[in-house]
N, C-alpha and C. Protein backbone atom coordinates (compact mmCIF):
# COMPACT_ATOMS: atom_id res chain seq x y z
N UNK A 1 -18.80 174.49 101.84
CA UNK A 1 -19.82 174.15 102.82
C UNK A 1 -19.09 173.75 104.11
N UNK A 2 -19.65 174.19 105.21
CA UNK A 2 -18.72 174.12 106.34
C UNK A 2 -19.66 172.65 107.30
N UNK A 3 -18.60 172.80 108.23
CA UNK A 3 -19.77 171.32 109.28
C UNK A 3 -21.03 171.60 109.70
N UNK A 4 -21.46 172.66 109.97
CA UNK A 4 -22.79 172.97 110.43
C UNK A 4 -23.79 173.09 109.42
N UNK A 5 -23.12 173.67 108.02
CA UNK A 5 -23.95 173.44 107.17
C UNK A 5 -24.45 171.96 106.47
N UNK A 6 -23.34 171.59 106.66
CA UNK A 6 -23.49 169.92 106.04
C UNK A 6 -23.96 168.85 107.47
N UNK A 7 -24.03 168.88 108.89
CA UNK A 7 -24.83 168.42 109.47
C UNK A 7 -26.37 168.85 109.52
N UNK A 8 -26.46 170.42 109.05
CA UNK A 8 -27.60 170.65 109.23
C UNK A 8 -28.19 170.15 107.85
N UNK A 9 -27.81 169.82 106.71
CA UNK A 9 -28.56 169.24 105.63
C UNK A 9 -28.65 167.75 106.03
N UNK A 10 -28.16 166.95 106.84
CA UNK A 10 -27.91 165.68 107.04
C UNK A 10 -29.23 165.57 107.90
N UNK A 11 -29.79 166.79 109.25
CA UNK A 11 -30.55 166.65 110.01
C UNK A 11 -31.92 166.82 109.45
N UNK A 12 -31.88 167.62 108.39
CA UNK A 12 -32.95 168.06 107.47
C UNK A 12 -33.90 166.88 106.96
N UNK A 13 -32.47 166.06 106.48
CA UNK A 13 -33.12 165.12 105.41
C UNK A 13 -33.77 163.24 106.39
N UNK A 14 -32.49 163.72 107.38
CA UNK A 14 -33.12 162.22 108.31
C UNK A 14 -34.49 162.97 108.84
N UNK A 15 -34.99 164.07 109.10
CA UNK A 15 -36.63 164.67 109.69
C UNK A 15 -37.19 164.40 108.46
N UNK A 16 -37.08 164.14 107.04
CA UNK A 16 -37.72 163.71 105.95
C UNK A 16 -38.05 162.34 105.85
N UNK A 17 -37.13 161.77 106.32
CA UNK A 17 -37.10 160.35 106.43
C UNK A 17 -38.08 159.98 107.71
N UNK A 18 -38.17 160.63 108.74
CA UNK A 18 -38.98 160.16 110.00
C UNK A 18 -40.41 160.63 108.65
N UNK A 19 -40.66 161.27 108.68
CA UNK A 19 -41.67 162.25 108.10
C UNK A 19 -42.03 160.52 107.11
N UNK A 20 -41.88 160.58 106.51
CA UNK A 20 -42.27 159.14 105.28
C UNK A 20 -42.11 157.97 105.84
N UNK A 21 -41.30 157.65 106.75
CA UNK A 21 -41.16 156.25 107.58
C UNK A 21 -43.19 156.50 108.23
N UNK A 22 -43.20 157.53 108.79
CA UNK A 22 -44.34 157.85 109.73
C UNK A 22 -45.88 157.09 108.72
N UNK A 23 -45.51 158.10 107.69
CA UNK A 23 -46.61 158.08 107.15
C UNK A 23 -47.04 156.79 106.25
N UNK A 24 -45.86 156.02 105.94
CA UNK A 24 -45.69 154.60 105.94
C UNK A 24 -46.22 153.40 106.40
N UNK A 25 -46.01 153.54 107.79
CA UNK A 25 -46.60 153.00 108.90
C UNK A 25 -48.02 153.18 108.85
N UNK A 26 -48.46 154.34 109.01
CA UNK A 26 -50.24 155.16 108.86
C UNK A 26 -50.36 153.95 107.95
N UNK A 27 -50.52 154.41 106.26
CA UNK A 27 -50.84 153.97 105.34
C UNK A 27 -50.74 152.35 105.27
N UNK A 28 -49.78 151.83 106.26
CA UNK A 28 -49.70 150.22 105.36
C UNK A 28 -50.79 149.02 105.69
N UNK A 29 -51.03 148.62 105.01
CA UNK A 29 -52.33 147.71 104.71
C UNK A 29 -51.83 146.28 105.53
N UNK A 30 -50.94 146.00 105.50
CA UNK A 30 -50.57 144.39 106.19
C UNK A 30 -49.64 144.77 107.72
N UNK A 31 -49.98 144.06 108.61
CA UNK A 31 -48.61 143.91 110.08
C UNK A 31 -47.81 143.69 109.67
N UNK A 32 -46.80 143.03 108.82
CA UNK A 32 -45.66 142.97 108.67
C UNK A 32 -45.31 144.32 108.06
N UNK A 33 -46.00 144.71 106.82
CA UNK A 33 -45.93 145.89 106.78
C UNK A 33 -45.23 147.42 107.48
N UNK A 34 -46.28 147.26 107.83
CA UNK A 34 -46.44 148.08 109.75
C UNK A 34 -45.39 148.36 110.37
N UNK A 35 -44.89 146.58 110.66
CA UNK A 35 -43.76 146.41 111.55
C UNK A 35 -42.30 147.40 111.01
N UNK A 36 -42.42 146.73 109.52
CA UNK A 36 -41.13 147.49 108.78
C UNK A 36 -40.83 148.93 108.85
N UNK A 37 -42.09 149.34 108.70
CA UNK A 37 -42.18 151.10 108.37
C UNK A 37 -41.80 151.38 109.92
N UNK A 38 -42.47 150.86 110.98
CA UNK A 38 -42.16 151.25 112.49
C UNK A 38 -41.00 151.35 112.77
N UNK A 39 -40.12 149.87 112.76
CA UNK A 39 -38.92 149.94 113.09
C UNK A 39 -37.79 150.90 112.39
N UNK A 40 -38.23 151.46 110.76
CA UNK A 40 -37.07 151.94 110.43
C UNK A 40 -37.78 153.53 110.62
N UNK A 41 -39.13 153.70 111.27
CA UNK A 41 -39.14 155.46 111.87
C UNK A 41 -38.07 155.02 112.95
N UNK A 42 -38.42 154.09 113.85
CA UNK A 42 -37.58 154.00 115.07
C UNK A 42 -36.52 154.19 115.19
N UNK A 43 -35.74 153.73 114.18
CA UNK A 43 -34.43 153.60 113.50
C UNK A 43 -34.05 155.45 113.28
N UNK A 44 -35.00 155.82 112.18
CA UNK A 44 -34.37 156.63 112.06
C UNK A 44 -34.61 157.91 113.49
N UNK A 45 -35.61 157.86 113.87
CA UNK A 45 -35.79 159.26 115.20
C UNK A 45 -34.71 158.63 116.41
N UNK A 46 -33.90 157.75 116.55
CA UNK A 46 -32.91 157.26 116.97
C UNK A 46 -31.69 158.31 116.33
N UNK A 47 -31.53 158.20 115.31
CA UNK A 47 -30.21 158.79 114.10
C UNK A 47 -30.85 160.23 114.32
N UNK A 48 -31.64 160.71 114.11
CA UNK A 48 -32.25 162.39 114.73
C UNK A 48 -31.49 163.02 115.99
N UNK A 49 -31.99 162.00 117.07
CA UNK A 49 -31.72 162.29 117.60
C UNK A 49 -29.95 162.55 118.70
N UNK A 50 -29.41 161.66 117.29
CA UNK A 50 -27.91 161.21 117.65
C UNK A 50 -27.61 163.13 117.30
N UNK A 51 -27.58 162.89 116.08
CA UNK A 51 -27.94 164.63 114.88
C UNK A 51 -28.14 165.99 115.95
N UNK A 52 -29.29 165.73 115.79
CA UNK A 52 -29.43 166.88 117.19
C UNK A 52 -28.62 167.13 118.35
N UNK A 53 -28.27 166.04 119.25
CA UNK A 53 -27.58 165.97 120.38
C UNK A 53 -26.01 166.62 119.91
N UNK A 54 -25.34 166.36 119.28
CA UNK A 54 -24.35 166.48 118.37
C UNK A 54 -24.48 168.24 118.37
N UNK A 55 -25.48 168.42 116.84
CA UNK A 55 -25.49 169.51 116.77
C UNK A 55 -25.39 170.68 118.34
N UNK A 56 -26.61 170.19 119.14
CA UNK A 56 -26.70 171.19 120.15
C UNK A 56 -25.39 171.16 121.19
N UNK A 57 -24.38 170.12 121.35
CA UNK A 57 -23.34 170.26 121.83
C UNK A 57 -22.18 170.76 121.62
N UNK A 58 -22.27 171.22 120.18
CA UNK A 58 -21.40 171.82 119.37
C UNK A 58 -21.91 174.14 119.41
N UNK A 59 -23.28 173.62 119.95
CA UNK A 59 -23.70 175.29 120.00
C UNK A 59 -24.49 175.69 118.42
N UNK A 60 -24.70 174.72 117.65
CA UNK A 60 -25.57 174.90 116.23
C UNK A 60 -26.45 174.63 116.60
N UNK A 61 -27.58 174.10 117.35
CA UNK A 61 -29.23 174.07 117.61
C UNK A 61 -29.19 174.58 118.93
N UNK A 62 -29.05 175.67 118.94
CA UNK A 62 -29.46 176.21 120.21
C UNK A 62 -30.79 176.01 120.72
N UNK A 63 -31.60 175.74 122.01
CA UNK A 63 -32.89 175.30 122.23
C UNK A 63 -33.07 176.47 123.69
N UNK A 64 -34.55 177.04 123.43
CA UNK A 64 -34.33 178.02 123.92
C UNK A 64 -35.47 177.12 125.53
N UNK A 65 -35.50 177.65 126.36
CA UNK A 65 -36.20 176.85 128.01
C UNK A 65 -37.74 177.50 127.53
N UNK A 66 -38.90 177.52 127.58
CA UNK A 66 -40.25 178.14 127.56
C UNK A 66 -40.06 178.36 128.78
N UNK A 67 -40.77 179.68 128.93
CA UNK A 67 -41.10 180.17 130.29
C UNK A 67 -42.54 179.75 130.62
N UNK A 68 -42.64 179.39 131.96
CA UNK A 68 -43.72 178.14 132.72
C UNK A 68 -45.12 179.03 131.99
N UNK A 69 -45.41 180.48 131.29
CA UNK A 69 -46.56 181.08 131.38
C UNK A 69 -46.59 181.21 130.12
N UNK A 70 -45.32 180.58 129.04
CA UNK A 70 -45.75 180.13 127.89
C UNK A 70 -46.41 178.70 128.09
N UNK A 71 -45.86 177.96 128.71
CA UNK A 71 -46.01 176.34 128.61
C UNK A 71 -47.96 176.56 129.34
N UNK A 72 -48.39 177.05 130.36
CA UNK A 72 -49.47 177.41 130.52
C UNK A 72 -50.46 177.72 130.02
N UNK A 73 -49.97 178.70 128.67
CA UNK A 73 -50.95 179.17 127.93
C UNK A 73 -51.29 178.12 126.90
N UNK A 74 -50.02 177.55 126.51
CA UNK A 74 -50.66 175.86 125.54
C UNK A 74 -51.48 175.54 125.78
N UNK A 75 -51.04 174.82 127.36
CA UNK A 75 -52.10 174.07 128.16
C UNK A 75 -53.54 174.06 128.19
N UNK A 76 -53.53 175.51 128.53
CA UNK A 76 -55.14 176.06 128.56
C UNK A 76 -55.62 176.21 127.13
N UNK A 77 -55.13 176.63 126.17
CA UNK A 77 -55.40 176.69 124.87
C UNK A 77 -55.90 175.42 124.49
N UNK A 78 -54.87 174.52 124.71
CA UNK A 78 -55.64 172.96 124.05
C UNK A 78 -56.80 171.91 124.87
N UNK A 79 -56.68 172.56 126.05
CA UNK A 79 -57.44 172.06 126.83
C UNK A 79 -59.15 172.40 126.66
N UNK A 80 -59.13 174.18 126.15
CA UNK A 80 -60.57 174.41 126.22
C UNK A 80 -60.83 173.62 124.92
N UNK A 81 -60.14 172.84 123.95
CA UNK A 81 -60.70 172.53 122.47
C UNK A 81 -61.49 171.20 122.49
């Protein structure tokens, strides 16, 4: 297994972790609760985003620009809903 493969399983699994921290938070019945699940999504889309930055500086997440008449057509799409 090479570095890109083994950061990209590392990036996989911390987006699993935002993913259940999230839904954590949703679900919890008490504020302290709440608080916990919040801070450790926070925590982790922090560590994501360390992951990502990393990756895309290295040339493994390449991110492609939308052209302004894709980003437009969203717009209008979600707008008439």
């Amino acid at each position: 297994m090479n570095d890109k493969e083994i950061m990209t399983n590392i990036l996989n699994a911390v987006k699993g972790e935002c993913d259940l921290f999230m839904h954590g938070a949703i679900e919890s019945s008490t504020p302290a609760v709440h608080s916990a699940f919040t801070q450790s999504f926070n925590d982790a889309l922090a560590l994501q985003n360390q992951i990502y930055a990393k990756m895309s500086e290295k040339g493994w997440y390449p991110a492609q620009q939308a052209q302004q008449t894709q980003i437009d057509a969203v717009k209008q799409k979600f707008s008439n809903q």
